[in-house]
Every structure is written in structure tokens, then in C-alpha cells.
C-alpha atoms as a PDB file:
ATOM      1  CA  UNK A   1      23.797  -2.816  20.993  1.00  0.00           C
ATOM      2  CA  UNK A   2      27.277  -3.528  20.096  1.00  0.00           C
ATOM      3  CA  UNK A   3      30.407  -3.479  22.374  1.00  0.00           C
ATOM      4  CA  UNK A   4      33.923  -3.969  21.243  1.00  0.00           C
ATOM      5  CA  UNK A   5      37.626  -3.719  22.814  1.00  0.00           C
ATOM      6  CA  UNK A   6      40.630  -2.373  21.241  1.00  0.00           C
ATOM      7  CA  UNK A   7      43.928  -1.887  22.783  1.00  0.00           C
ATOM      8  CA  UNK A   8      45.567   1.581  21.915  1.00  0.00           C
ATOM      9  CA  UNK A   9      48.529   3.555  23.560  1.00  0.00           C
ATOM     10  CA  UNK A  10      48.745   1.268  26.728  1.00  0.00           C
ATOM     11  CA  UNK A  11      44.693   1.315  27.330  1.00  0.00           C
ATOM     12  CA  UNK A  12      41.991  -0.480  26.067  1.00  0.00           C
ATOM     13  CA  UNK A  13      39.480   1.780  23.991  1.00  0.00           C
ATOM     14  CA  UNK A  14      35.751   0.137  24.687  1.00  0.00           C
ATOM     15  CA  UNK A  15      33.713   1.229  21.388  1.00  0.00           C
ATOM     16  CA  UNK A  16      29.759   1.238  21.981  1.00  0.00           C
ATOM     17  CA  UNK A  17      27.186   1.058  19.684  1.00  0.00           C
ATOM     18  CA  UNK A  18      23.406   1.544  19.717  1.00  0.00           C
ATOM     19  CA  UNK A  19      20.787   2.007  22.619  1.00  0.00           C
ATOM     20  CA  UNK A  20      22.172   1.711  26.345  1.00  0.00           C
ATOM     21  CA  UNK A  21      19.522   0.588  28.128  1.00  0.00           C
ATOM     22  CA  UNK A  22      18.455  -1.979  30.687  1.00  0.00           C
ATOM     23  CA  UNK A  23      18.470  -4.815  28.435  1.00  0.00           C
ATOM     24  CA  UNK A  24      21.660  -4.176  27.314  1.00  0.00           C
ATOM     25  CA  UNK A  25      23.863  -2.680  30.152  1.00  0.00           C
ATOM     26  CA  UNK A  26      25.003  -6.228  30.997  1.00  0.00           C
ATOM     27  CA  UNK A  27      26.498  -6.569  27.631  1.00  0.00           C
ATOM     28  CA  UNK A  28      28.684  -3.252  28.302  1.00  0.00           C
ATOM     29  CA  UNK A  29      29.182  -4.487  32.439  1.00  0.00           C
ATOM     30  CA  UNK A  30      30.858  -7.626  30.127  1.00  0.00           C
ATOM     31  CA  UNK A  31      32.907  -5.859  28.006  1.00  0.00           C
ATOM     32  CA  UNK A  32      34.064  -2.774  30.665  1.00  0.00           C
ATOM     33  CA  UNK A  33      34.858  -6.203  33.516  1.00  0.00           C
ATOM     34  CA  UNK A  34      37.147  -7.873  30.756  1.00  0.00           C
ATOM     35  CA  UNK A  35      39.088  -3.958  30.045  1.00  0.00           C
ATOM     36  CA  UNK A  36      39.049  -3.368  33.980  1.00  0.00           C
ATOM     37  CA  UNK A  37      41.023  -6.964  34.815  1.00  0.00           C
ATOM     38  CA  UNK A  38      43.902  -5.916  34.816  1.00  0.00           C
ATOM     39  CA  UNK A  39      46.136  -4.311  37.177  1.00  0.00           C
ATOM     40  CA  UNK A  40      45.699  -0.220  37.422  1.00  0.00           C
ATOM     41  CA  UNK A  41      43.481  -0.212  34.141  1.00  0.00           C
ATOM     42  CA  UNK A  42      43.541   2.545  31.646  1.00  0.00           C
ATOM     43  CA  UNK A  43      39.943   2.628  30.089  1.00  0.00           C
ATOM     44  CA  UNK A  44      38.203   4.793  27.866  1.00  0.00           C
ATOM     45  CA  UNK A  45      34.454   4.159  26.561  1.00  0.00           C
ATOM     46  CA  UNK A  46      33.772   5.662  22.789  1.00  0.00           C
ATOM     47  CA  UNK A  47      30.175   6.504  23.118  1.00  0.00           C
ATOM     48  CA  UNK A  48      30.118   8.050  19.434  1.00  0.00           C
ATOM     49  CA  UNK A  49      27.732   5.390  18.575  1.00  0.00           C
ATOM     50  CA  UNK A  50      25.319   5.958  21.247  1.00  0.00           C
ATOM     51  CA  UNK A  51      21.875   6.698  20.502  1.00  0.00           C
ATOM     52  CA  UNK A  52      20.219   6.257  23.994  1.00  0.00           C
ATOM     53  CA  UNK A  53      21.436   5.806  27.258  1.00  0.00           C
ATOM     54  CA  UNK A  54      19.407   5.371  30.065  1.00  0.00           C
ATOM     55  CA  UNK A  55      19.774   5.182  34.660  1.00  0.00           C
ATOM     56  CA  UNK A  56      21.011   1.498  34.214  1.00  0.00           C
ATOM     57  CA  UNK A  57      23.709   2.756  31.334  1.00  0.00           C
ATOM     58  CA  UNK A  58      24.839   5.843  33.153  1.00  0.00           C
ATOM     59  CA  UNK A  59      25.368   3.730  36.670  1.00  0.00           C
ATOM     60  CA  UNK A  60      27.141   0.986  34.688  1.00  0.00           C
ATOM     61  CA  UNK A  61      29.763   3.861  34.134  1.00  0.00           C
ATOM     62  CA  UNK A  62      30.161   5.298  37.185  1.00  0.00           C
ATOM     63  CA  UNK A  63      30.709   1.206  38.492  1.00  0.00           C
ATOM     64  CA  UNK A  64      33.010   0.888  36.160  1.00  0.00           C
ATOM     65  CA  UNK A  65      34.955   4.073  37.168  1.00  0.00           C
ATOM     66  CA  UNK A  66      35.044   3.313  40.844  1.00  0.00           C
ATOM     67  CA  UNK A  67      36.297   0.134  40.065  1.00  0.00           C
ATOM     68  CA  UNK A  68      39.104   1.356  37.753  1.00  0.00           C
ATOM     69  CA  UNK A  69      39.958   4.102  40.296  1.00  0.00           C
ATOM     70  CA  UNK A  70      40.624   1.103  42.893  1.00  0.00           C
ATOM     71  CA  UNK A  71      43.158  -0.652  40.893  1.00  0.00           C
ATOM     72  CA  UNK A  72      44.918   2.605  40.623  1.00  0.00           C
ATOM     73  CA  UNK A  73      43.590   3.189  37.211  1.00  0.00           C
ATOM     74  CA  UNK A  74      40.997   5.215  35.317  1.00  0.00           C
ATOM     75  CA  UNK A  75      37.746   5.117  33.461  1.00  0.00           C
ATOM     76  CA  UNK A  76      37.462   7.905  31.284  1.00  0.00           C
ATOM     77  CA  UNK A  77      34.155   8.942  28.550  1.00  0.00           C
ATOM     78  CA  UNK A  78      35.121   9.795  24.725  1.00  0.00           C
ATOM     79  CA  UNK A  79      32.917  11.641  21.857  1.00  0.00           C
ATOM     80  CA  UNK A  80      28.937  11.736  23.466  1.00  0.00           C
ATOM     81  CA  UNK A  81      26.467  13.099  21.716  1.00  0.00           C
ATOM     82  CA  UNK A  82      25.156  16.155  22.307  1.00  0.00           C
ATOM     83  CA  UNK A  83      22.087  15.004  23.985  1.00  0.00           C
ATOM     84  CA  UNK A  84      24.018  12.034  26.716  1.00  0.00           C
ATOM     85  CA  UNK A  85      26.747  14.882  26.898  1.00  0.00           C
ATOM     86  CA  UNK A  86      24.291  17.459  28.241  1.00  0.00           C
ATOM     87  CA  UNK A  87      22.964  14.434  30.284  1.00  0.00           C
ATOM     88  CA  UNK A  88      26.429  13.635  31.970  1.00  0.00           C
ATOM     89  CA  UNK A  89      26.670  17.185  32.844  1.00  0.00           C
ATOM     90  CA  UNK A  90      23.438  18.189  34.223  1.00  0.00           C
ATOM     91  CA  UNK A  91      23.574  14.564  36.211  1.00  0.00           C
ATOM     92  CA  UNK A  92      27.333  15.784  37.413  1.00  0.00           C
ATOM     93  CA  UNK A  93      28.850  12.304  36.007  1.00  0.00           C
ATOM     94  CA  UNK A  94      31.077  14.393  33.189  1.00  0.00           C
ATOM     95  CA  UNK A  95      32.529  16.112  36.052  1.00  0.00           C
ATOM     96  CA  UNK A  96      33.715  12.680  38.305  1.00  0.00           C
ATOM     97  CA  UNK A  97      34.311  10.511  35.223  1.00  0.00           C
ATOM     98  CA  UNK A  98      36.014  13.022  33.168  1.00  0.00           C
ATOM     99  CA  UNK A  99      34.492  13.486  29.282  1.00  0.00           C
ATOM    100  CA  UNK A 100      36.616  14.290  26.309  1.00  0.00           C
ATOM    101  CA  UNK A 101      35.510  15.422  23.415  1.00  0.00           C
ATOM    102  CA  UNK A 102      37.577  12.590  21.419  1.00  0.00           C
ATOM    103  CA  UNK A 103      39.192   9.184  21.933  1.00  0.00           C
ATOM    104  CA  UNK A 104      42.504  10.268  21.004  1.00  0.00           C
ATOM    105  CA  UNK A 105      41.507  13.132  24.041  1.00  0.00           C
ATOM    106  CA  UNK A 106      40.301  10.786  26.844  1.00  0.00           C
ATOM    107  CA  UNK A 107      43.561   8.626  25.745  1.00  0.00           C
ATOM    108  CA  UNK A 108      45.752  11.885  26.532  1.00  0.00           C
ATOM    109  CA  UNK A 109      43.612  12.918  29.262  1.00  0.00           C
ATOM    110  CA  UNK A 110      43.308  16.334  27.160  1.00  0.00           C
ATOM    111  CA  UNK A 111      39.693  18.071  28.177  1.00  0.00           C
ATOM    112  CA  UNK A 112      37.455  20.574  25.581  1.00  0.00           C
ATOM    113  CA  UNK A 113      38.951  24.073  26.070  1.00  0.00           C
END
């Protein structure tokens, strides 16, 4: 798995590539922890590269989100695949965290009509 930060429009766009998976959750913990230190963080995680995403990947999200939310910010999910979009929805975590169907989306906080 691959994890990267950009920083676009005033947030920081974490890109992630691959499986998501207990082996490499810690690698995306790393790289969401280094986008959410900052004061009221603006966060959005492109998961357009995500093949498979387990319990460990899923919870590192909704972490990540309650953190963000604390420092008066927000974690929001860009551009799943069908299959971890169904996922987030049938688990209720597209609902809390908010998904968008793009980056440019989650960035405007625009939802799928």
C-alpha cells in the first residue's frame, strides 16, 4: 500500500493506494496523524486506488474522523469503489463520515445527487 499527502484548496488531500488491511492500516494511521496536526484540520482520503479494505482500515477512518471533528475540523471520504462504497453504506460509516463521489466533491463538501 501506498499513502501520500497533498495540500489543495486549504486541506490536505490523503491519496491511498492498494490493499487496506491490518498490515498496512498503520501506514495510513501515519499519514492521516501528520494531515490531522494541525489546528481544525480539513481532510479528505482519495480511496480511488483502493482495492481492499478491511475492519482495521474502516476503524482507522472513523479514528481519524473523530479526531478531526475535535479540532473543529473534518475528515471526509473521496471516489470508493463500488464494492468499499456499498461497504461504507451498509456498515453506516458513509453516512457519519460523509462520502463524495470525487475529491474535488469531498473538497467542496458537494454529496452524489
Amino acid at each position: 500500500m501506498h499513502v501520500s499527502l497533498d495540500h489543495r484548496d486549504g486541506a490536505t488531500v490523503v491519496t491511498v493506494r492498494g490493499d487496506l488491511d491490518l498490515d498496512s492500516a498503520p501506514q495510513l494511521a501515519e499519514g492521516l496523524a501528520a494531515a490531522l496536526d494541525r489546528p481544525a484540520p480539513r481532510v479528505v482520503v482519495d480511496l480511488s486506488g483502493v482495492e481492499f479494505c478491511d475492519s482495521i482500515g474502516l476503524s482507522t477512518f472513523v479514528v481519524g474522523h473523530r479526531r478531526a471533528e475535535a479540532a473543529g475540523g473534518w475528515l471526509r471520504l473521496a471516489a470508493p469503489g463500488e464494492f468499499l462504497e456499498r461497504l461504507l453504506d451498509t456498515l453506516g460509516i458513509a453516512g457519519r463520515l460523509g462520502v463524495h463521489p470525487t475529491v474535488a466533491d469531498a473538497l467542496a463538501g458537494r454529496n452524489a445527487d
